[in-house]
Protein backbone atom coordinates (compact mmCIF):
# COMPACT_ATOMS: atom_id res chain seq x y z
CA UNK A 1 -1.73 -0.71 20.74
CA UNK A 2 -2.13 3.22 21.81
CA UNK A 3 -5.71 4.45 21.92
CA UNK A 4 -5.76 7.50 19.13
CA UNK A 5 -7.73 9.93 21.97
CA UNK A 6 -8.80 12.49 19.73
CA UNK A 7 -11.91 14.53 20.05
CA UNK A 8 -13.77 15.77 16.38
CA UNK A 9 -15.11 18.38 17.77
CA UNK A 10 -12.10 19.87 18.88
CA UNK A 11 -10.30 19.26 15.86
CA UNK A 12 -12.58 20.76 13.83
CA UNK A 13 -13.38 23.73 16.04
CA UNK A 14 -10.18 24.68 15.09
CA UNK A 15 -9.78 24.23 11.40
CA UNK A 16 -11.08 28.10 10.69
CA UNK A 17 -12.62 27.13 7.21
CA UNK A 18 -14.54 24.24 8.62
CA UNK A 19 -15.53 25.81 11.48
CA UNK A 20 -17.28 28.87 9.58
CA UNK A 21 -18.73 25.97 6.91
CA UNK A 22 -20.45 24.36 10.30
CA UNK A 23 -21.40 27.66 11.73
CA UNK A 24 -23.38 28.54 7.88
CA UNK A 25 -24.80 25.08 7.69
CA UNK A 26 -24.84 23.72 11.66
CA UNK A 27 -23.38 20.47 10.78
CA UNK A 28 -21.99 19.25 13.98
CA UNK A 29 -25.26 20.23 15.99
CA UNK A 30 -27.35 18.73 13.38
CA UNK A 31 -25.54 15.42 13.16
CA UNK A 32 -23.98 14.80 15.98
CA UNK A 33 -24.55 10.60 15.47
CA UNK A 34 -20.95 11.93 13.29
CA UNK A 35 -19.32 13.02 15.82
CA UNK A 36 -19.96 9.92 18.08
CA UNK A 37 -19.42 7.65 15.57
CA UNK A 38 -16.17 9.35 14.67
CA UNK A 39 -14.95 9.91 17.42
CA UNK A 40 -15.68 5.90 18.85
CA UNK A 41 -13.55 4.78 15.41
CA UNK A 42 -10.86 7.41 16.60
CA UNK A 43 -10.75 5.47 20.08
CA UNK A 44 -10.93 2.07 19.00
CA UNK A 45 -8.07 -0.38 19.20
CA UNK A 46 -8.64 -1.62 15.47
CA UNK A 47 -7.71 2.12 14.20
CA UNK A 48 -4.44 1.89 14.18
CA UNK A 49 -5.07 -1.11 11.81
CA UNK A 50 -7.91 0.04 9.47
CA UNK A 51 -5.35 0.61 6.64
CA UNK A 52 -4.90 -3.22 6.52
CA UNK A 53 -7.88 -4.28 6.61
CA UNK A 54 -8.84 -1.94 3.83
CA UNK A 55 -6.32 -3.47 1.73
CA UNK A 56 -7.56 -6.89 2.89
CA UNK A 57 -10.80 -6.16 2.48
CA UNK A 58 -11.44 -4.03 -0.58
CA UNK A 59 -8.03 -3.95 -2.73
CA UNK A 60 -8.98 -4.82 -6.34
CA UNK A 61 -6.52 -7.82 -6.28
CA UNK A 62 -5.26 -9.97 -3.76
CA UNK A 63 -2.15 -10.22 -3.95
CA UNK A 64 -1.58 -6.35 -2.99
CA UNK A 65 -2.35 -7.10 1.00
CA UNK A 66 0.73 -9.64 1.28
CA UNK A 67 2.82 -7.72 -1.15
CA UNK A 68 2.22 -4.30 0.17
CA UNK A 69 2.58 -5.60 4.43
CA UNK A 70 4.54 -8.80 4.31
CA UNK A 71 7.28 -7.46 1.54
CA UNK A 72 7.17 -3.99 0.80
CA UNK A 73 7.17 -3.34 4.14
CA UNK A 74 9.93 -5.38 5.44
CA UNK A 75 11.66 -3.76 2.87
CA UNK A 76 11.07 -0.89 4.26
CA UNK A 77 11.95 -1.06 7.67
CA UNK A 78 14.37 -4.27 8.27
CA UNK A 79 18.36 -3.11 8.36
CA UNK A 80 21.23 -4.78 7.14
CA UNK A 81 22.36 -5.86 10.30
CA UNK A 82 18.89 -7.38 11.22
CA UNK A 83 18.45 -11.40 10.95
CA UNK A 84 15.01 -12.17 9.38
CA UNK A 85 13.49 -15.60 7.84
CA UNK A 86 14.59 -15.34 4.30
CA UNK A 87 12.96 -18.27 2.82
CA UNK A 88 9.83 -17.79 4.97
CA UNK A 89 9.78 -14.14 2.68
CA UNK A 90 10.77 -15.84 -0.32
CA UNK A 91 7.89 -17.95 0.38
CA UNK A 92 5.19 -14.97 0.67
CA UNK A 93 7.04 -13.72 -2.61
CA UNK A 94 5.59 -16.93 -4.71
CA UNK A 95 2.56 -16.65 -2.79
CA UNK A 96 1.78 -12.85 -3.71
CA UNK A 97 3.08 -14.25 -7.58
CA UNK A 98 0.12 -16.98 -7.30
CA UNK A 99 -2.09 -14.15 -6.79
CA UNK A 100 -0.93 -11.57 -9.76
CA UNK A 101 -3.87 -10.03 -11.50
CA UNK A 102 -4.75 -12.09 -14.84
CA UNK A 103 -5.71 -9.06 -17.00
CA UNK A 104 -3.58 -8.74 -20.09
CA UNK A 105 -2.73 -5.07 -18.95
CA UNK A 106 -0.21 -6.50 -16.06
CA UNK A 107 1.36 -9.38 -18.24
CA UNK A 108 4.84 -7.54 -18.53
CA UNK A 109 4.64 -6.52 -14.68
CA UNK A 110 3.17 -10.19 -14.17
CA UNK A 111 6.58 -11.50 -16.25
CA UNK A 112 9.02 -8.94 -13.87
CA UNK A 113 7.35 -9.79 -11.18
CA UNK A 114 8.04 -13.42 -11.81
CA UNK A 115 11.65 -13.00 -12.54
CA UNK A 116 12.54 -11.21 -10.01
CA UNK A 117 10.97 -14.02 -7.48
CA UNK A 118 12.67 -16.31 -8.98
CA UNK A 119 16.05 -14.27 -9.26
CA UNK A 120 15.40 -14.11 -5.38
CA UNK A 121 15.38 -17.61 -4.70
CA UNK A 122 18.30 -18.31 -6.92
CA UNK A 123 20.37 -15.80 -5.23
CA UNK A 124 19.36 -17.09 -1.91
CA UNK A 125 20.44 -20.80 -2.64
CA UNK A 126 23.98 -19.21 -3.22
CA UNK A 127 24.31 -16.36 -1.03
CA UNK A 128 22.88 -15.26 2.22
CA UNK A 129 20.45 -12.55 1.76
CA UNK A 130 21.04 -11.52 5.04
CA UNK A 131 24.15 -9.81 4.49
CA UNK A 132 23.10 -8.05 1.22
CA UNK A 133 20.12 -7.11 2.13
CA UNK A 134 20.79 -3.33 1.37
CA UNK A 135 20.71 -4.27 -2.11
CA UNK A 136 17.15 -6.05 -2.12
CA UNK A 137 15.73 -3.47 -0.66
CA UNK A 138 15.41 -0.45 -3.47
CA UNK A 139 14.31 -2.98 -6.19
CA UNK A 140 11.57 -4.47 -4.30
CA UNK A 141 10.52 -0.95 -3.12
CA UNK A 142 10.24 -0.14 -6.91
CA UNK A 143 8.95 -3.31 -7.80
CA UNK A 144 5.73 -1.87 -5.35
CA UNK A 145 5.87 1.66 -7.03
CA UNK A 146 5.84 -0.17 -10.63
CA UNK A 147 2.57 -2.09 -9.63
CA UNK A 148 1.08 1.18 -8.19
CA UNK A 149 1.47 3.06 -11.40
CA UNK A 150 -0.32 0.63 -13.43
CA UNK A 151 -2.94 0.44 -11.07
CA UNK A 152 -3.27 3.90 -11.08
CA UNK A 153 -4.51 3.05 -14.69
CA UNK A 154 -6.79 0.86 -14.57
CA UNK A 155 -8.70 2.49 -11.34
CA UNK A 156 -9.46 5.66 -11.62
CA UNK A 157 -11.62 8.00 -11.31
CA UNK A 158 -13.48 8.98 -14.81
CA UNK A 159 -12.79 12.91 -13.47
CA UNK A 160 -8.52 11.57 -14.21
CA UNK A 161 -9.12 10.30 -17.75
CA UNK A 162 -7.22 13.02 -19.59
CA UNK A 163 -4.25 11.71 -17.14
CA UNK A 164 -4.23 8.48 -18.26
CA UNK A 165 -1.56 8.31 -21.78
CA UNK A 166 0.74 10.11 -18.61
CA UNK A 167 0.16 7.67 -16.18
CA UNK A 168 0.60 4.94 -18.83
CA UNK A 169 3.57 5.98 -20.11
CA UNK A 170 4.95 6.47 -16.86
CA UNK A 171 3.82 2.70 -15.97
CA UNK A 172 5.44 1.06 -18.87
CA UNK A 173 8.93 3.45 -18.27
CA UNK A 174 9.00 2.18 -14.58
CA UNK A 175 8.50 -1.61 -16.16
CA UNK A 176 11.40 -0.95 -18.82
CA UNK A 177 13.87 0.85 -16.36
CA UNK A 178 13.12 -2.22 -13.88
C-alpha cells in the first residue's frame, strides 16, 4: 500500500484560520509530540486501513464490519460483467444475519434483513447471480443506508436529540419503502 507522505505542519500552515488560531495560542510549538505523532500515523502502512479497523474494533455491533466491507462494498464496486463467488457472499450474508443487533428497536430491520438473505439464496439456487447482478446491487446498497438510519437513532449525540422523531421517521420510511 502507498505511504500517505503528508507533513501537519505544512498542511496546517496553510489553512489561514488555523494558522492565526496557532499563532494566538502557539499550539504547534507547544506540542509538537502532535505533530510527530500525527504525522508517524500519516506515514504508516496501517493508515490506509484505520477505517476498518475502527469498524472492527469499536462499531456498536458486529455484524456492521462484514456487512459494511464484505457486502456493501462489493456492491459497490463489482460490475456486471465481473465473475465473483456468489455463495461464498451469500455465505457472509447469513453470517452478518447471525450477528444482527438483538434490541427490539431493529426487529423489523432484523425481519428485512432476514428476508432478503434468504430471498438471495433462493434466487441463487435458480438463477445465476452473476448475470443479474445490476439488480442486487441498489437493494443491498439501501439495505446498508436503512441500517445506518436507525443507528443514527440509537447513537447519538445528546446535542442531536431534538433530531431524533426526524431521524426515526426517516428510519422506519426507508424500512417500509424496502
Amino acid at each position: 500500500m502507498p505511504k500517505c507522505n503528508v507533513n501537519l505542519n505544512s498542511v496546517l500552515l496553510s489553512d489561514k484560520c488555523y494558522n492565526e488560531f496557532n499563532i494566538e495560542n502557539n499550539i504547534i510549538s507547544s506540542y509538537s509530540e502532535i505533530e510527530t505523532f500525527t504525522n508517524q500515523i500519516l506515514s504508516s502502512e496501517s493508515f490506509n486501513d484505520l477505517d476498518k479497523y475502527i469498524y472492527k474494533e469499536y462499531a456498536p455491533y458486529s455484524f456492521m464490519y462484514s456487512f459494511k466491507y464484505q457486502i456493501f462494498n462489493t456492491a459497490n464496486t463489482i460490475g456486471s460483467s465481473n465473475y465473483f463467488d456468489v455463495d461464498n457472499y451469500i455465505d457472509i450474508f447469513c453470517d452478518c444475519e447471525a450477528q444482527l443487533p438483538c434490541e427490539n428497536y431493529f426487529n423489523e430491520y432484523n425481519d428485512l434483513f432476514s428476508k432478503f438473505s434468504t430471498n438471495l439464496d433462493l434466487i441463487n439456487d435458480e438463477n445465476n447471480f452473476n448475470r443479474y447482478w445490476n439488480f442486487l446491487r441498489d437493494p443491498i446498497i439501501e439495505l446498508w443506508k436503512t441500517f445506518a438510519r436507525g443507528l443514527r437513532v440509537n447513537f447519538k449525540n445528546d446535542y442531536y436529540g431534538y433530531k431524533v422523531n426526524s431521524w426515526n421517521r426517516k428510519y422506519k420510511s426507508s424500512i417500509d419503502e424496502f
